[in-house]
C-alpha atoms as a PDB file:
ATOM      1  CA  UNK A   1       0.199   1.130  14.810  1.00  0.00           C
ATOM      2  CA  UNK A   2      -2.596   3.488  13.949  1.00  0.00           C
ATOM      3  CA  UNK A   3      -1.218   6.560  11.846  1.00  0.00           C
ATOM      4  CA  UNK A   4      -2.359  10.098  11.237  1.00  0.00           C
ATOM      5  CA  UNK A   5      -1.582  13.014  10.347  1.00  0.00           C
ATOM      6  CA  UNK A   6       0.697  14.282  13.683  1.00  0.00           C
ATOM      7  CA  UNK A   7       0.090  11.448  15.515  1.00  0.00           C
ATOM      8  CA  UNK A   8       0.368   7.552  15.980  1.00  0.00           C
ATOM      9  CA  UNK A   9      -0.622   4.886  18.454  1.00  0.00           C
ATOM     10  CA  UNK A  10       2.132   2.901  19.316  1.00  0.00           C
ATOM     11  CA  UNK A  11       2.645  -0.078  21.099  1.00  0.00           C
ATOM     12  CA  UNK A  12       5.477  -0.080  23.361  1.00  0.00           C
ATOM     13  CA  UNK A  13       6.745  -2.132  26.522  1.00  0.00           C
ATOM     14  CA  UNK A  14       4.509   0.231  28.759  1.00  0.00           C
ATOM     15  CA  UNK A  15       1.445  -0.659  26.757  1.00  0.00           C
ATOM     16  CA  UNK A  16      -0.355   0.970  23.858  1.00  0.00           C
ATOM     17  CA  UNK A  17      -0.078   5.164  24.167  1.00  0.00           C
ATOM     18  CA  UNK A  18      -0.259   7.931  21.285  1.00  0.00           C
ATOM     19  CA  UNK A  19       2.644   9.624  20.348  1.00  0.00           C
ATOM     20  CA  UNK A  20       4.024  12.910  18.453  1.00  0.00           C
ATOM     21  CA  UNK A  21       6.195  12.508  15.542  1.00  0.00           C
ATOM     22  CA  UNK A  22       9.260  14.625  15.955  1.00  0.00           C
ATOM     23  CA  UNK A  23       9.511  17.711  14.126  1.00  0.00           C
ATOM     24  CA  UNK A  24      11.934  16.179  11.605  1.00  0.00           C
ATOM     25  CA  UNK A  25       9.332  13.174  10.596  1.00  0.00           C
ATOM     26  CA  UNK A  26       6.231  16.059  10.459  1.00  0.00           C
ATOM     27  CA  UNK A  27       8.378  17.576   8.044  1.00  0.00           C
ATOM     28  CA  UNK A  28       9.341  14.464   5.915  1.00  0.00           C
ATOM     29  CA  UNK A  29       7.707  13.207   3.016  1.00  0.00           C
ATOM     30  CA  UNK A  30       4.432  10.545   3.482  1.00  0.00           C
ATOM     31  CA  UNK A  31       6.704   7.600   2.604  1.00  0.00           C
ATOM     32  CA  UNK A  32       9.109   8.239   4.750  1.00  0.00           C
ATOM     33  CA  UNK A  33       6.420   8.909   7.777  1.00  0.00           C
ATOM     34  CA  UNK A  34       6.056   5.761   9.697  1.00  0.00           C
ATOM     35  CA  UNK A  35       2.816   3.804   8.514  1.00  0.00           C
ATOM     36  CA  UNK A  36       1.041   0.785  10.161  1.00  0.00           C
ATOM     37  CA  UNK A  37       3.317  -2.399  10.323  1.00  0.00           C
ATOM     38  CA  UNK A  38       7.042  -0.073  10.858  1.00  0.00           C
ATOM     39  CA  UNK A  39       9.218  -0.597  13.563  1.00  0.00           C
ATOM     40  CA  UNK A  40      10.374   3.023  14.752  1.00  0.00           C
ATOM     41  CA  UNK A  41      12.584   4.496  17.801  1.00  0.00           C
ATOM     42  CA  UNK A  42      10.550   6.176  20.570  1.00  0.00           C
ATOM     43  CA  UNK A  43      11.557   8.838  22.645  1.00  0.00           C
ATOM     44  CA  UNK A  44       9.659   7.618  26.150  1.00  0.00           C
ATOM     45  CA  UNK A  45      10.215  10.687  28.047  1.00  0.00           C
ATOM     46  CA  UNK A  46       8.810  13.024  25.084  1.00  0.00           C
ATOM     47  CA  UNK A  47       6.399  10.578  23.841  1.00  0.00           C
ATOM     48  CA  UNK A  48       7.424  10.882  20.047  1.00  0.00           C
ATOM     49  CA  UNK A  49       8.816   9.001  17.409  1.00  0.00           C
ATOM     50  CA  UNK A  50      11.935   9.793  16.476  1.00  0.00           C
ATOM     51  CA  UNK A  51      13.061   7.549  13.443  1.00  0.00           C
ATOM     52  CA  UNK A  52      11.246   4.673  11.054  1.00  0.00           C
ATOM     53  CA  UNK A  53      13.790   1.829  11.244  1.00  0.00           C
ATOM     54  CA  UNK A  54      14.374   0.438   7.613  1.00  0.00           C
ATOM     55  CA  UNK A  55      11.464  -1.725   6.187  1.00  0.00           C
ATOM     56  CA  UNK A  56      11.603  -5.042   4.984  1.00  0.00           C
ATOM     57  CA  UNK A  57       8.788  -4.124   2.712  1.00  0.00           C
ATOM     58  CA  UNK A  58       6.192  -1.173   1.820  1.00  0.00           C
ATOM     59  CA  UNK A  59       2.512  -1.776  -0.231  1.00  0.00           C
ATOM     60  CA  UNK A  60       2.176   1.693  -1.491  1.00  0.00           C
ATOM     61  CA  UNK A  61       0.235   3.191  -3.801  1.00  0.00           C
ATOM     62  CA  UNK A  62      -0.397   7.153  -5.586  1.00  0.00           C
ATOM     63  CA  UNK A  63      -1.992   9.540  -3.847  1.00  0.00           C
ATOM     64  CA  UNK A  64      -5.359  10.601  -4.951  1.00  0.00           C
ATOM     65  CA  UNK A  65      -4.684  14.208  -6.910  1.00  0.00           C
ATOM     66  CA  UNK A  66      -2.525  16.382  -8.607  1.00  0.00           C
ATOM     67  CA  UNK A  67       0.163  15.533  -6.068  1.00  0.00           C
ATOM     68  CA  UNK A  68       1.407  12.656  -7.298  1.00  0.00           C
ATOM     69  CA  UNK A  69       2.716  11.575  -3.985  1.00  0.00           C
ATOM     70  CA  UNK A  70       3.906   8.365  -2.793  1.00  0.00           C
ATOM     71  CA  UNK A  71       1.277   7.199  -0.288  1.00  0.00           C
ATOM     72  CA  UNK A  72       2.303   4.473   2.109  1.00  0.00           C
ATOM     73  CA  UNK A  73      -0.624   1.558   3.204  1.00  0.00           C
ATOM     74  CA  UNK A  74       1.642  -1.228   5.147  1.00  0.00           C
ATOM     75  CA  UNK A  75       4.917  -1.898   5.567  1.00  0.00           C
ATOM     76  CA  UNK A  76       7.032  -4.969   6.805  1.00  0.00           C
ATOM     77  CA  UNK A  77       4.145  -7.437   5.374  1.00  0.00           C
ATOM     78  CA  UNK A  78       5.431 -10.879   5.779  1.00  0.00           C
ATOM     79  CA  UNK A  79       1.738 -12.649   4.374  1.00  0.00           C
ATOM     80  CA  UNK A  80      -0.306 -11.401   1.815  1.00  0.00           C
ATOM     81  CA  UNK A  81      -3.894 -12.773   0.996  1.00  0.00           C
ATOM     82  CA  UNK A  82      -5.684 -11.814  -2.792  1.00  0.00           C
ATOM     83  CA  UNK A  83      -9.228 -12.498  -2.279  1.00  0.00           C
ATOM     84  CA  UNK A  84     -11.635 -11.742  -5.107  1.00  0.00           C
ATOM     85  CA  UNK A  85     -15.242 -13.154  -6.558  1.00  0.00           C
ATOM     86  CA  UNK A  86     -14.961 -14.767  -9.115  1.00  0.00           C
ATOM     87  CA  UNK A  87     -18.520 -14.106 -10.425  1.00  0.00           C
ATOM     88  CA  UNK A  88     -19.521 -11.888 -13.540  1.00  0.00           C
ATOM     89  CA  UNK A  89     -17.287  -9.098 -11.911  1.00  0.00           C
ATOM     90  CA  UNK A  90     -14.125 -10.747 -12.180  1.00  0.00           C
ATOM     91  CA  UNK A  91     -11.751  -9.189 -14.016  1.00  0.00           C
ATOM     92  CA  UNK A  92      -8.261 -11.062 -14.852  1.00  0.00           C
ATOM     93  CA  UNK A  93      -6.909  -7.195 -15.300  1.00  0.00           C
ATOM     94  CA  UNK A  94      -7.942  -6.470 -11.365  1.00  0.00           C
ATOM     95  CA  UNK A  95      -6.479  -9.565 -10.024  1.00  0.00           C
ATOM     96  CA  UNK A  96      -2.862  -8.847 -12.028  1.00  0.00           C
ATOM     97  CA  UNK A  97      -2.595  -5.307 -11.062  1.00  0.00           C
ATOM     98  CA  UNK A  98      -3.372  -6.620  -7.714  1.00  0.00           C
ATOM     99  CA  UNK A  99      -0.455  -9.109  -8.219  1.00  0.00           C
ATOM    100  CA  UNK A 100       1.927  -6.373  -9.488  1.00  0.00           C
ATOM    101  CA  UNK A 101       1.209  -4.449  -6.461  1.00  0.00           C
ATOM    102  CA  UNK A 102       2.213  -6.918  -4.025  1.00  0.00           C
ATOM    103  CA  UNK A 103       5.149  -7.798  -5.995  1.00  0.00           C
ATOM    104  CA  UNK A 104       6.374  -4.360  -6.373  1.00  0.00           C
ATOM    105  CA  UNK A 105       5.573  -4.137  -2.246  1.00  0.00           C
ATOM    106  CA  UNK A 106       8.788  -7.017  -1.809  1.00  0.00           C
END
């Protein structure tokens, strides 16, 4: 699923399309817009999505700001890969928060 603002690109039995959100999901708060990796209900005939189905898991992170918003990066992650160098940049600090991140994600 690709994700913006208004709009995602969904891919359904019919093939990949973009769709609306419904005027409810505009409205809602970023974490509970669908991101890439949810499973949501799609009205065909209106071409939007109508509900995110419950995740099994979301990586998330702060927005960037004064909002202090919940921003949503992936949801429903089954496999999770930490990759870092471990040259004169690694940090031990980086690679934890990295590991808190994933196991706040579930």
């Amino acid at each position: 699923m690709v994700v913006q603002r208004s709009k995602s690109t969904v891919v359904c039995a019919s093939g990949e399309r973009v769709v609306d959100l419904s005027p409810a999901l505009q409205q809602a708060d970023a974490v509970d817009r669908p991101t890439v990796g949810d499973w949501v209900v799609l009205d065909e005939p209106l071409s939007r999505i109508e509900k995110v189905l419950e995740r099994k898991s979301l990586f998330k992170r702060l927005s960037v700001g004064t909002r202090n918003e919940i921003q949503p990066i992936a949801a429903n992650i089954d496999t999770l890969f930490i990759v870092t160098s471990c040259n004169e940049e690694f940090k031990e600090s980086r690679l934890e928060r990295y590991l808190a991140l994933c196991r706040e994600a579930g």
